[in-house]
Protein backbone atom coordinates (compact mmCIF):
# COMPACT_ATOMS: atom_id res chain seq x y z
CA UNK A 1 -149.59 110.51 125.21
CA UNK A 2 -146.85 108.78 123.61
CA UNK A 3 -144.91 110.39 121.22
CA UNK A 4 -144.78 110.11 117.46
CA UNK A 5 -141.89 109.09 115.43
CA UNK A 6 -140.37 111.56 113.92
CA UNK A 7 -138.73 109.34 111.40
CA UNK A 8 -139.22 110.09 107.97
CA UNK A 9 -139.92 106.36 106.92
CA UNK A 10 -142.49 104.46 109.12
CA UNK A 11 -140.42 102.79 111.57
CA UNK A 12 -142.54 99.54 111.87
CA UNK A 13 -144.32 99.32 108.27
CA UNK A 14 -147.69 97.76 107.72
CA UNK A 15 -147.02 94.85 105.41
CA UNK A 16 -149.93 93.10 106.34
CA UNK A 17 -153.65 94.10 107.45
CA UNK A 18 -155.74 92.36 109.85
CA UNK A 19 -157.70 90.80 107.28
CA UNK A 20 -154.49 89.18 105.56
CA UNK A 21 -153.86 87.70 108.73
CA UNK A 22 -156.78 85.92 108.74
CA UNK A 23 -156.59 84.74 105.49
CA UNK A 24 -152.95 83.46 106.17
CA UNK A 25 -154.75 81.83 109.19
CA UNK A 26 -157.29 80.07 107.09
CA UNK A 27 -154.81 78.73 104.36
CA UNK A 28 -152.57 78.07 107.44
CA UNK A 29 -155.24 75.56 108.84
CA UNK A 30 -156.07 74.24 105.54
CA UNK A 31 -152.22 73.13 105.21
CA UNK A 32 -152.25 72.10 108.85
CA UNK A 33 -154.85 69.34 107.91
CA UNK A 34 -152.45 68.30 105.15
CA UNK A 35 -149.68 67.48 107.21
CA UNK A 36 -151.30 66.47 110.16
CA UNK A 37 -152.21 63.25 107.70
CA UNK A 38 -148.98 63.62 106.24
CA UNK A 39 -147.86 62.60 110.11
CA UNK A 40 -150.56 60.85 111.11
CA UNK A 41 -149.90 58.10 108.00
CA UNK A 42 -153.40 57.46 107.75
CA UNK A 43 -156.18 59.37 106.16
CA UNK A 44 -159.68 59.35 108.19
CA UNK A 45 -162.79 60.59 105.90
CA UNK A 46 -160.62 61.67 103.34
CA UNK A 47 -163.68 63.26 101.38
CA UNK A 48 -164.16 65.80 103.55
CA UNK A 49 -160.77 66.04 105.03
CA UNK A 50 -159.66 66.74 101.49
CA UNK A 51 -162.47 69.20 100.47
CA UNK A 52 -162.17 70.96 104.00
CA UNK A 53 -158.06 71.35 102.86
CA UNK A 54 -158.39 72.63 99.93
CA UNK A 55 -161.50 74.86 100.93
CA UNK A 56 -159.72 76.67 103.74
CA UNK A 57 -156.39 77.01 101.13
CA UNK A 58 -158.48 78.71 98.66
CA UNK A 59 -160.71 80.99 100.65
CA UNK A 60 -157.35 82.58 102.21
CA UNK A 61 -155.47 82.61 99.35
CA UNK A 62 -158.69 85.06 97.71
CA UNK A 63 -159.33 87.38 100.89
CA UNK A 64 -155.71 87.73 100.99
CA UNK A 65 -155.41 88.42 96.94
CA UNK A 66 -158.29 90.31 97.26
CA UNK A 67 -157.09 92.56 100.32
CA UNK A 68 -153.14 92.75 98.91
CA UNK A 69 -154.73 94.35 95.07
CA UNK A 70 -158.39 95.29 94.93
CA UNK A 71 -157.86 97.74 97.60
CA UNK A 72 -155.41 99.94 95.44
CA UNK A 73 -155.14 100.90 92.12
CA UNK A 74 -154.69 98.70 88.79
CA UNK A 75 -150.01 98.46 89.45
CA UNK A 76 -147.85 95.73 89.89
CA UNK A 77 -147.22 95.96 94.04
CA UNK A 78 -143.72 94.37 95.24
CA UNK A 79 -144.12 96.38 98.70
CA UNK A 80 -141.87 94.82 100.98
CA UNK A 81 -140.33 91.87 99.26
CA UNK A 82 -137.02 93.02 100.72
CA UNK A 83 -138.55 93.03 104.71
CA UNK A 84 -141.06 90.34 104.82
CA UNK A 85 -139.24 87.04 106.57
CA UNK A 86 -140.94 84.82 103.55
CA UNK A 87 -139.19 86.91 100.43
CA UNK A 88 -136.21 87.66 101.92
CA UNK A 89 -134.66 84.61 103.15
CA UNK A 90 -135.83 84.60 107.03
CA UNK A 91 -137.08 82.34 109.20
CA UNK A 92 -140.44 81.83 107.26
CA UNK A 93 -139.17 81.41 103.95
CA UNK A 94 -136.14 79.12 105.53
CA UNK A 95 -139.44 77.03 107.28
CA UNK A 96 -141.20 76.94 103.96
CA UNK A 97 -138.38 75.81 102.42
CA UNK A 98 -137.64 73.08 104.78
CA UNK A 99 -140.92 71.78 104.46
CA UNK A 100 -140.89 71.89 100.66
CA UNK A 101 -137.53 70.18 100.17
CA UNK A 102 -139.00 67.68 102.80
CA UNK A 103 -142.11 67.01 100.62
CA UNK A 104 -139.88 66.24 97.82
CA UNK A 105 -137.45 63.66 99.50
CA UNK A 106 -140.31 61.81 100.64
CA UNK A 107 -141.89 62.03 97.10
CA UNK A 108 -138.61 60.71 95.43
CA UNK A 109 -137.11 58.23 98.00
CA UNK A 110 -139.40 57.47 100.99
CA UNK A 111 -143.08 57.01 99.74
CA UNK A 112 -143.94 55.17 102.32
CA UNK A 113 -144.17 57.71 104.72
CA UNK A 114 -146.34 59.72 102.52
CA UNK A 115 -149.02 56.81 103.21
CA UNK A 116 -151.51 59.46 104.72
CA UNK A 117 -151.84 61.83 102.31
CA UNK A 118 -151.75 59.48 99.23
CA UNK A 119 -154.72 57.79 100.69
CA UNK A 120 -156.54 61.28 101.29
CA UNK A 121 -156.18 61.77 97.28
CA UNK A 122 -157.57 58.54 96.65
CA UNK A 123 -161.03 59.43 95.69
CA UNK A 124 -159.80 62.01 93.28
CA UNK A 125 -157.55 59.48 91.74
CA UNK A 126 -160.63 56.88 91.03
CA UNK A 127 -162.63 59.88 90.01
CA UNK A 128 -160.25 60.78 87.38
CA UNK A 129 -157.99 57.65 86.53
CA UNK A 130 -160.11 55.09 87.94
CA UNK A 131 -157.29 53.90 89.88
CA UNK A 132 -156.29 54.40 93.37
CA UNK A 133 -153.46 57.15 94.21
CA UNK A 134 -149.87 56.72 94.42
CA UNK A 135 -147.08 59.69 95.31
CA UNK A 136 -146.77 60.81 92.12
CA UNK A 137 -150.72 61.77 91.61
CA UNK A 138 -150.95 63.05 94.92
CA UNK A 139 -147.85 65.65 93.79
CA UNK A 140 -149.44 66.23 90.57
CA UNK A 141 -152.83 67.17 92.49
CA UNK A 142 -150.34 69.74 94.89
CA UNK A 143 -148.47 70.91 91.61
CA UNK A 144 -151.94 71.74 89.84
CA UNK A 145 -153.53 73.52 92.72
CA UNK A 146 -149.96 75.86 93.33
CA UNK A 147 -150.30 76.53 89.57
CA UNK A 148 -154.25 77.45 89.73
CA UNK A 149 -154.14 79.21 93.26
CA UNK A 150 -150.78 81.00 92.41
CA UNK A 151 -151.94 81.93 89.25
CA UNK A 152 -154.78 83.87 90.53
CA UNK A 153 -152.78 85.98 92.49
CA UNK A 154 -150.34 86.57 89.61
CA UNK A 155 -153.27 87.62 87.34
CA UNK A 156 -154.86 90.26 89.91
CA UNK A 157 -151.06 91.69 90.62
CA UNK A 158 -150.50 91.63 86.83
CA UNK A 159 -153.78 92.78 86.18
CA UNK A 160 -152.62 96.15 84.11
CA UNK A 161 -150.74 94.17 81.87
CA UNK A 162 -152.51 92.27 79.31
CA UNK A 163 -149.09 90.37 78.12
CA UNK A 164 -149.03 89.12 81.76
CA UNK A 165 -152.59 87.94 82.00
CA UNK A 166 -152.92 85.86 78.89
CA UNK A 167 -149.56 83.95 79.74
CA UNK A 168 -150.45 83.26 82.84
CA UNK A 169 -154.18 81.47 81.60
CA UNK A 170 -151.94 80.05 79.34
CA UNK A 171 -149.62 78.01 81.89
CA UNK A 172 -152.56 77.43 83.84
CA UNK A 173 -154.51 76.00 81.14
CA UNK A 174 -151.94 74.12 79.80
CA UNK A 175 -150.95 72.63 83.90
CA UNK A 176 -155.00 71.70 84.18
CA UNK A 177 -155.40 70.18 81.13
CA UNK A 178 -152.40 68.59 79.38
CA UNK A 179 -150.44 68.01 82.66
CA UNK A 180 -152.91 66.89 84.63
CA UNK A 181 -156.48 66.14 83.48
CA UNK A 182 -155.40 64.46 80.04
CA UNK A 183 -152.92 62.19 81.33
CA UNK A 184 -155.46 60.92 83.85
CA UNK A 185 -157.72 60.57 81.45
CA UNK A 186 -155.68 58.22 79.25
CA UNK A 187 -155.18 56.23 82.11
CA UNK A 188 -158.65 55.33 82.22
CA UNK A 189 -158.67 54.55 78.57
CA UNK A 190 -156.11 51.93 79.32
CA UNK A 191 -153.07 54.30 77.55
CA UNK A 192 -149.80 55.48 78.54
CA UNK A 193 -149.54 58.30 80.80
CA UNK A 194 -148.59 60.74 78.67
CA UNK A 195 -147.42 64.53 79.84
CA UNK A 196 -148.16 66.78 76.49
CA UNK A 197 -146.36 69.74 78.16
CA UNK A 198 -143.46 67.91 78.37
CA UNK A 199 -141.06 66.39 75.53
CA UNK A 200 -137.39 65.25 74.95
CA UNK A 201 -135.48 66.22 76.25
CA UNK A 202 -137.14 67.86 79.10
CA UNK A 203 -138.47 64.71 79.88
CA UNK A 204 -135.75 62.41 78.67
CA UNK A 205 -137.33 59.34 78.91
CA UNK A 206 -139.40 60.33 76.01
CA UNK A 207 -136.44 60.10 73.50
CA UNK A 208 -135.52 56.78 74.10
CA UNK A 209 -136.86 54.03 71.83
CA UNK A 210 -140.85 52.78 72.26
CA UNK A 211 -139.70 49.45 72.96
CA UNK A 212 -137.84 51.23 76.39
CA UNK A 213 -141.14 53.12 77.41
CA UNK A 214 -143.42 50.79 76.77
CA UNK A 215 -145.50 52.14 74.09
CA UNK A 216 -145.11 49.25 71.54
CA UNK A 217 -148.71 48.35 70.73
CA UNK A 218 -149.98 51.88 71.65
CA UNK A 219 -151.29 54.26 68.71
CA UNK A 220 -151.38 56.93 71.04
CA UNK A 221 -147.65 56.21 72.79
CA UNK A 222 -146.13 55.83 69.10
CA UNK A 223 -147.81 59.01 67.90
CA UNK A 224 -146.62 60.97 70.84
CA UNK A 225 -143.08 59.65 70.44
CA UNK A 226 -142.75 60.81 66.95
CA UNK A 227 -144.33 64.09 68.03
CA UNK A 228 -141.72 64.90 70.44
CA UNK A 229 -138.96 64.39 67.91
CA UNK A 230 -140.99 66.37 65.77
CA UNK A 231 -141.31 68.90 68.25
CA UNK A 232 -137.55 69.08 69.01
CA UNK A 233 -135.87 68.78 65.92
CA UNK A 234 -138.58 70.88 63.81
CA UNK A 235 -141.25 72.83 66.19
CA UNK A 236 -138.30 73.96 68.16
CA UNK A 237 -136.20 75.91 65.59
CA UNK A 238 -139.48 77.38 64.25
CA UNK A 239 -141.24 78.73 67.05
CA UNK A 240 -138.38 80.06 68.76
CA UNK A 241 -137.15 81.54 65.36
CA UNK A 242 -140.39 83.98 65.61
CA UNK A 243 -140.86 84.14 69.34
CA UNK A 244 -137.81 83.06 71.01
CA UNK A 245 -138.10 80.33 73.83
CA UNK A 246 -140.92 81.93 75.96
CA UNK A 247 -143.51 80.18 73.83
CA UNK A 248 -142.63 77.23 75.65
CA UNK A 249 -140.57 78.52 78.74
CA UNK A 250 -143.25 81.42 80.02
CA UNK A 251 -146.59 79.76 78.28
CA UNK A 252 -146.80 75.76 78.13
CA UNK A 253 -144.09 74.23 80.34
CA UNK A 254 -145.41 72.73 83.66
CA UNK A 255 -142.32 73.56 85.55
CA UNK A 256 -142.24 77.13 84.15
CA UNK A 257 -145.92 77.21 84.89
CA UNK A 258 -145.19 77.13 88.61
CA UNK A 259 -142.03 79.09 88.83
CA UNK A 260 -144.24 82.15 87.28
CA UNK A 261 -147.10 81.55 89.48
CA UNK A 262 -146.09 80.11 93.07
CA UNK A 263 -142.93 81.09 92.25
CA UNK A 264 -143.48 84.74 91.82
CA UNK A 265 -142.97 85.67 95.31
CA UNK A 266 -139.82 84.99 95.13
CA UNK A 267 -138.36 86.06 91.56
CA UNK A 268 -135.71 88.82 93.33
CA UNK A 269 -133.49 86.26 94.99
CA UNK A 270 -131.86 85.09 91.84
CA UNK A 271 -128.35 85.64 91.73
CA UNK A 272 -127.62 88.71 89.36
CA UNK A 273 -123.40 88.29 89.29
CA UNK A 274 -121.21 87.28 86.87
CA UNK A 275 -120.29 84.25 88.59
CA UNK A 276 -123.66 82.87 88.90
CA UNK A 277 -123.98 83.37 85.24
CA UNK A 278 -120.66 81.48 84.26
CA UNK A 279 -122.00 78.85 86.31
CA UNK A 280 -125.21 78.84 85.13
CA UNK A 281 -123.75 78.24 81.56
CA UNK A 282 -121.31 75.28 82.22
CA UNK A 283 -123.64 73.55 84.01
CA UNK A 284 -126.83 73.74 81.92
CA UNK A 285 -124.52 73.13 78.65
CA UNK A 286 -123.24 70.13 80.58
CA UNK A 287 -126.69 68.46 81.43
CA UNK A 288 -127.78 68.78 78.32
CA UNK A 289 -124.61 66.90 76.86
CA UNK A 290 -125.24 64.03 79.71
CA UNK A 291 -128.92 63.82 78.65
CA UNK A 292 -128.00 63.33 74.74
CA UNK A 293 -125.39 60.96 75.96
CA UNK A 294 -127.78 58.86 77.41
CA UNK A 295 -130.39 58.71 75.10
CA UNK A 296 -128.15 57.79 72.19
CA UNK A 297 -126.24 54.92 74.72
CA UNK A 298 -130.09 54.18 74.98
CA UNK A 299 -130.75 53.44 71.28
CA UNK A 300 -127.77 52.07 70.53
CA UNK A 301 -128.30 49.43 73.41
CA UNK A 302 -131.58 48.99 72.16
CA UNK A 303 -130.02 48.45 68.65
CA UNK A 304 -126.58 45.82 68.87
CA UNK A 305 -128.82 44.09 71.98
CA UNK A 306 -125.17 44.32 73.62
CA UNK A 307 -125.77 43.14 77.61
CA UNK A 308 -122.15 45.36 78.14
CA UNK A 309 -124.20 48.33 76.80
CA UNK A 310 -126.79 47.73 78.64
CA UNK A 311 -125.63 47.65 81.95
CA UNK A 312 -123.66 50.75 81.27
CA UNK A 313 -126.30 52.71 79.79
CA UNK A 314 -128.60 51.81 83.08
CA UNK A 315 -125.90 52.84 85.07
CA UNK A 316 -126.22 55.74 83.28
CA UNK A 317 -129.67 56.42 83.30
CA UNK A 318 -130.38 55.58 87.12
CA UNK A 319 -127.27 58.45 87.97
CA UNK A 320 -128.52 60.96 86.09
CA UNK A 321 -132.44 60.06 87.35
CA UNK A 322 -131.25 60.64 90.93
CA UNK A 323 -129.04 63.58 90.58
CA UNK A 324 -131.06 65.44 88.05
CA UNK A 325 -134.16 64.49 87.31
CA UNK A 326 -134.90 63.97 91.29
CA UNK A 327 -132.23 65.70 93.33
CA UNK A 328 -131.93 69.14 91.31
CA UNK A 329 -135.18 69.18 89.10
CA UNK A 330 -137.28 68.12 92.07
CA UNK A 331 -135.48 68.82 95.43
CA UNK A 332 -133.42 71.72 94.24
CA UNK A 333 -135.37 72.89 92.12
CA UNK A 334 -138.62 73.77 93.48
CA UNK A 335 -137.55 73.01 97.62
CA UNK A 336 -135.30 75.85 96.92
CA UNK A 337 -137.41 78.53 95.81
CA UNK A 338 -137.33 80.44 98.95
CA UNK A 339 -134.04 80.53 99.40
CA UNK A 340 -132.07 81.25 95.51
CA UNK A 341 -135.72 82.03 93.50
CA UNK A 342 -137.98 80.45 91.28
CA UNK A 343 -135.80 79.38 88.15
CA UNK A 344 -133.03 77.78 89.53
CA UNK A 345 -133.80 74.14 87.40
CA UNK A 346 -134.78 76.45 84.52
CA UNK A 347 -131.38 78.35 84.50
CA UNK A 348 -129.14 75.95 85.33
CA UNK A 349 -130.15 72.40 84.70
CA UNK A 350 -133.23 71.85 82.19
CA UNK A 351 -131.67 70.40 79.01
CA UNK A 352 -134.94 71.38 77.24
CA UNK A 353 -134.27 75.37 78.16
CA UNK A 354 -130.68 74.90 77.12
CA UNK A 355 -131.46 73.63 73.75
CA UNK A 356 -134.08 76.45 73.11
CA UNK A 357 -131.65 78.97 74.37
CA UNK A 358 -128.79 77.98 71.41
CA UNK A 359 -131.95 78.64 68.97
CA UNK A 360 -132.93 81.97 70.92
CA UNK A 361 -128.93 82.97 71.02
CA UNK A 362 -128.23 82.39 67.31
CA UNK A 363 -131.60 82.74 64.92
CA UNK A 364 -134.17 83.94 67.05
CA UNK A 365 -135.66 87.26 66.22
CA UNK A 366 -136.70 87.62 69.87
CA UNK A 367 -135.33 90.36 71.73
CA UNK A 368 -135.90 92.59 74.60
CA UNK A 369 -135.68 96.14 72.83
CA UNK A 370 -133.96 99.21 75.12
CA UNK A 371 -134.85 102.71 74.46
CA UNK A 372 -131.64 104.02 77.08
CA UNK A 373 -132.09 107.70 77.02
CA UNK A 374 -134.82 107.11 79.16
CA UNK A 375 -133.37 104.52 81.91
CA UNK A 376 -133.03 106.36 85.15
CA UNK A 377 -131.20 102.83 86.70
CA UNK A 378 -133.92 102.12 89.50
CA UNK A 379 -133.01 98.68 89.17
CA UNK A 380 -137.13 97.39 89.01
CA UNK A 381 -135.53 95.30 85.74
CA UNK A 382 -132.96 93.40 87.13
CA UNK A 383 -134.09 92.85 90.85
CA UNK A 384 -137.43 90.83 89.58
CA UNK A 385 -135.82 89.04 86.96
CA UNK A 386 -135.92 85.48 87.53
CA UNK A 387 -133.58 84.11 84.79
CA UNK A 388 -130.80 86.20 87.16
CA UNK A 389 -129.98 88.60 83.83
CA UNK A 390 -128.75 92.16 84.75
CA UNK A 391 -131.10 93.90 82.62
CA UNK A 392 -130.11 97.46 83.98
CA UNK A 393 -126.38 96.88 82.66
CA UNK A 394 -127.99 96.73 79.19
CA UNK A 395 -130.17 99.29 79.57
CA UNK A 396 -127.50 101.56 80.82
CA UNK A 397 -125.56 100.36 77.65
CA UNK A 398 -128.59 101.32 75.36
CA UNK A 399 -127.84 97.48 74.18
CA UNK A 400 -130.89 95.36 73.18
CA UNK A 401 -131.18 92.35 75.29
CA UNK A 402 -130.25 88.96 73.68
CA UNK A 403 -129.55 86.34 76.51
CA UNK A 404 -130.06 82.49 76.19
CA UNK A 405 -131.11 82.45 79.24
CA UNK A 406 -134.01 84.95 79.24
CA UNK A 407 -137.71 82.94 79.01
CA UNK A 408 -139.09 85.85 78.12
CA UNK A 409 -141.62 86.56 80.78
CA UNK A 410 -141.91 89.91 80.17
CA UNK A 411 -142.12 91.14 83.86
CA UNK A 412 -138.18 93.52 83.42
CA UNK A 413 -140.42 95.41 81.45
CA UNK A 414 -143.75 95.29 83.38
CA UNK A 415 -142.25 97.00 86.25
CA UNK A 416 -139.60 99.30 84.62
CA UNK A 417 -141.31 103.09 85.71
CA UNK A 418 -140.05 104.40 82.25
CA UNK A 419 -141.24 102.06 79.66
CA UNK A 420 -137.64 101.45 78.35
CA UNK A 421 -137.62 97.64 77.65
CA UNK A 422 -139.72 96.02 74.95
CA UNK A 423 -140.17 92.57 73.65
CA UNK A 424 -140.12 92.30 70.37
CA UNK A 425 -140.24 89.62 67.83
CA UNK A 426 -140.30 88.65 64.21
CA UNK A 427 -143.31 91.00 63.90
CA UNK A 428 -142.34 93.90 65.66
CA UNK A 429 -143.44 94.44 69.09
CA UNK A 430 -145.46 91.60 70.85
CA UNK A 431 -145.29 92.87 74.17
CA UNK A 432 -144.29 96.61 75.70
CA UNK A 433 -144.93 97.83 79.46
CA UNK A 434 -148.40 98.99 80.23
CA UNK A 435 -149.31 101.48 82.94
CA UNK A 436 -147.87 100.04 86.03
């Protein structure tokens, strides 16, 4: 007989059941066949190499959703982010991120050796854009399917809260359709590509005259251009007057969309300290100065026709490409997930959140309400949230919440045990905590 711990905690917790192991196995094959191509360089029957993939990914990702939420009641479960190797920087979640930032080099720099799996997508891509695949469709495909598959799980763990569940159909709605479907679509119709989740400066390119992108001639590329200076200098101030920046930050934006979905897991490992926030501030401040720069060094060249200009302000342009829009956006941004959490571009590099967060700072009515005489400082607020804000310290304070930084997601007060944190707006409460 052996004997029984007499430990008050369980000295080797069950984190996961036999069936979640199975369903890791079957997404774990369905990735397999992914980078076996990746390696291989080649794709044989990519039709049903492709639909075998993404079958296998799907079918473990529900047994496991369905296992890790439907067994229990309706509450938002974080058991054992702190223990399991993937959330808490170990081995796994060192591997995944490996792998990830891998991906991404290849994507950016080396293309070539991403051969194999761009041919596996190229059905989809003649389906869709009636056009054979290149690296950037193939990543688009991947982004889409995190977003969907993610999402899923976000809306059964979220499932009690109804603020939860309609942003997340929003960011997946808006990744499937105007990210992904539309743009193909246009491509088909002989049109520019055209992202309508994403605008200047977020995507920079886009505030740089037609004649630079190409869209001379296009009704469609000249309407889009003047919509995202519409959008920036007038949508901007208005929407995040009444609902501060998560309208775009925690419900449209593509690279929001997949730090709150595939992302989730691993919203605790932002940095909470006061140095991390300095240096969030300097450097988002300071990318969004470099991306103005460059866009008016852009007209202007575009302007005086100056060749001295010119060569300066593609200098310009191909520096900040690599370093930001690749190496931290990209590489950084979304390689590093398991290692320093999901918003790491979104805190301290996207120009677009920066802009939105002087309107949210100074006008906004937006604001994360406290109600401190019931705070019992569990901490629930501040470990899961993303943006790296110490919402306890506020709490504790009894002082409303009024970052830049926060997008607004909501989840500080989803989880807080006491319902002490509300988001309010320019109409009173939008969102409070529901039963967790």
């Amino acid at each position: 007989m052996q004997d029984e711990s007499l430990s008050i905690a369980t000295p080797a917790p069950v984190l996961t059941t036999g069936k979640q192991k199975l369903a890791v196995a079957l997404a774990g094959i369905g990735i397999l066949l992914l980078l076996i191509v990746w390696a291989a360089g080649t794709a044989i029957a990519p039709v049903p190499v492709f639909l075998t993939a993404l079958g296998l990914t799907s079918a473990g990702v529900w047994v496991f959703v369905q296992e890790e939420y439907l067994k229990y009641p309706e509450g938002i479960k974080n058991n054992g982010v702190w223990f399991r190797s993937l959330t808490a920087r170990g081995i796994w979640g060192w591997l995944v991120g490996v792998v990830i930032t891998g991906f991404y080099i290849c994507l950016y720099w080396w293309p070539q050796y991403l051969s194999g799996l761009i041919q596996l997508f190229d059905p989809l891509s003649q389906l869709l854009r009636g056009t054979a695949a290149n690296q950037w469709f193939v990543y688009g495909t991947l982004y889409t399917a995190a977003v969907l598959l993610m999402g899923i799980k976000f809306l059964y763990k979220y499932r009690s809260n109804p603020y939860q569940r309609l942003r997340t159909f929003s960011v997946m709605f808006f990744q499937l359709g105007f990210a992904f479907l539309i743009p193909g679509l246009l491509m088909r119709l002989q049109q520019p590509e055209i992202y309508f989740t994403y605008f200047w400066p977020l995507s920079y390119y886009q505030g740089t005259p037609m004649a630079h992108q190409g869209y001379a001639g296009s009704d469609l590329g000249t309407f889009f251009f003047f919509f995202g200076l519409a959008m920036f200098f007038i949508g901007t101030p208005i929407l995040t007057y009444f609902f501060g920046k998560r309208w775009y930050c925690s419900w449209v934006c593509g690279c929001g969309g997949l730090a709150e979905t595939a992302g989730d897991p691993f919203r605790h490992l932002s940095d909470k300290s006061l140095k991390a926030w300095k240096i969030e501030r300097w450097m988002i401040y300071t990318v969004f100065v470099l991306v103005v720069a460059m866009t008016v060094l852009l007209w202007i060249n575009v302007a005086t026709n100056r060749s001295v200009l010119h060569g300066f302000s593609q200098m310009f342009y191909k520096s900040y490409s690599f370093l930001i829009g690749s190496a931290f956006s990209g590489v950084v941004g979304v390689g590093f997930y398991p290692l320093l959490g999901s918003r790491v571009w979104c805190r301290f590099g996207c120009p677009m959140a920066a802009w939105l967060g002087i309107w949210q700072k100074t006008t906004s009515k937006f604001r994360i309400t406290v109600n401190g005489g019931q705070c019992i400082s569990c901490g629930n607020c501040s470990t899961f949230c993303e943006m790296g804000i110490d919402v306890r310290a506020y709490a504790q304070k009894g002082q409303d919440v009024v970052r830049a930084s926060c997008v607004g997601c909501g989840v500080c007060s989803a989880v807080c045990p006491r319902g002490v944190l509300r988001l309010e707006g320019a109409d009173g409460a939008v969102a409070q905590r529901f039963p967790a």
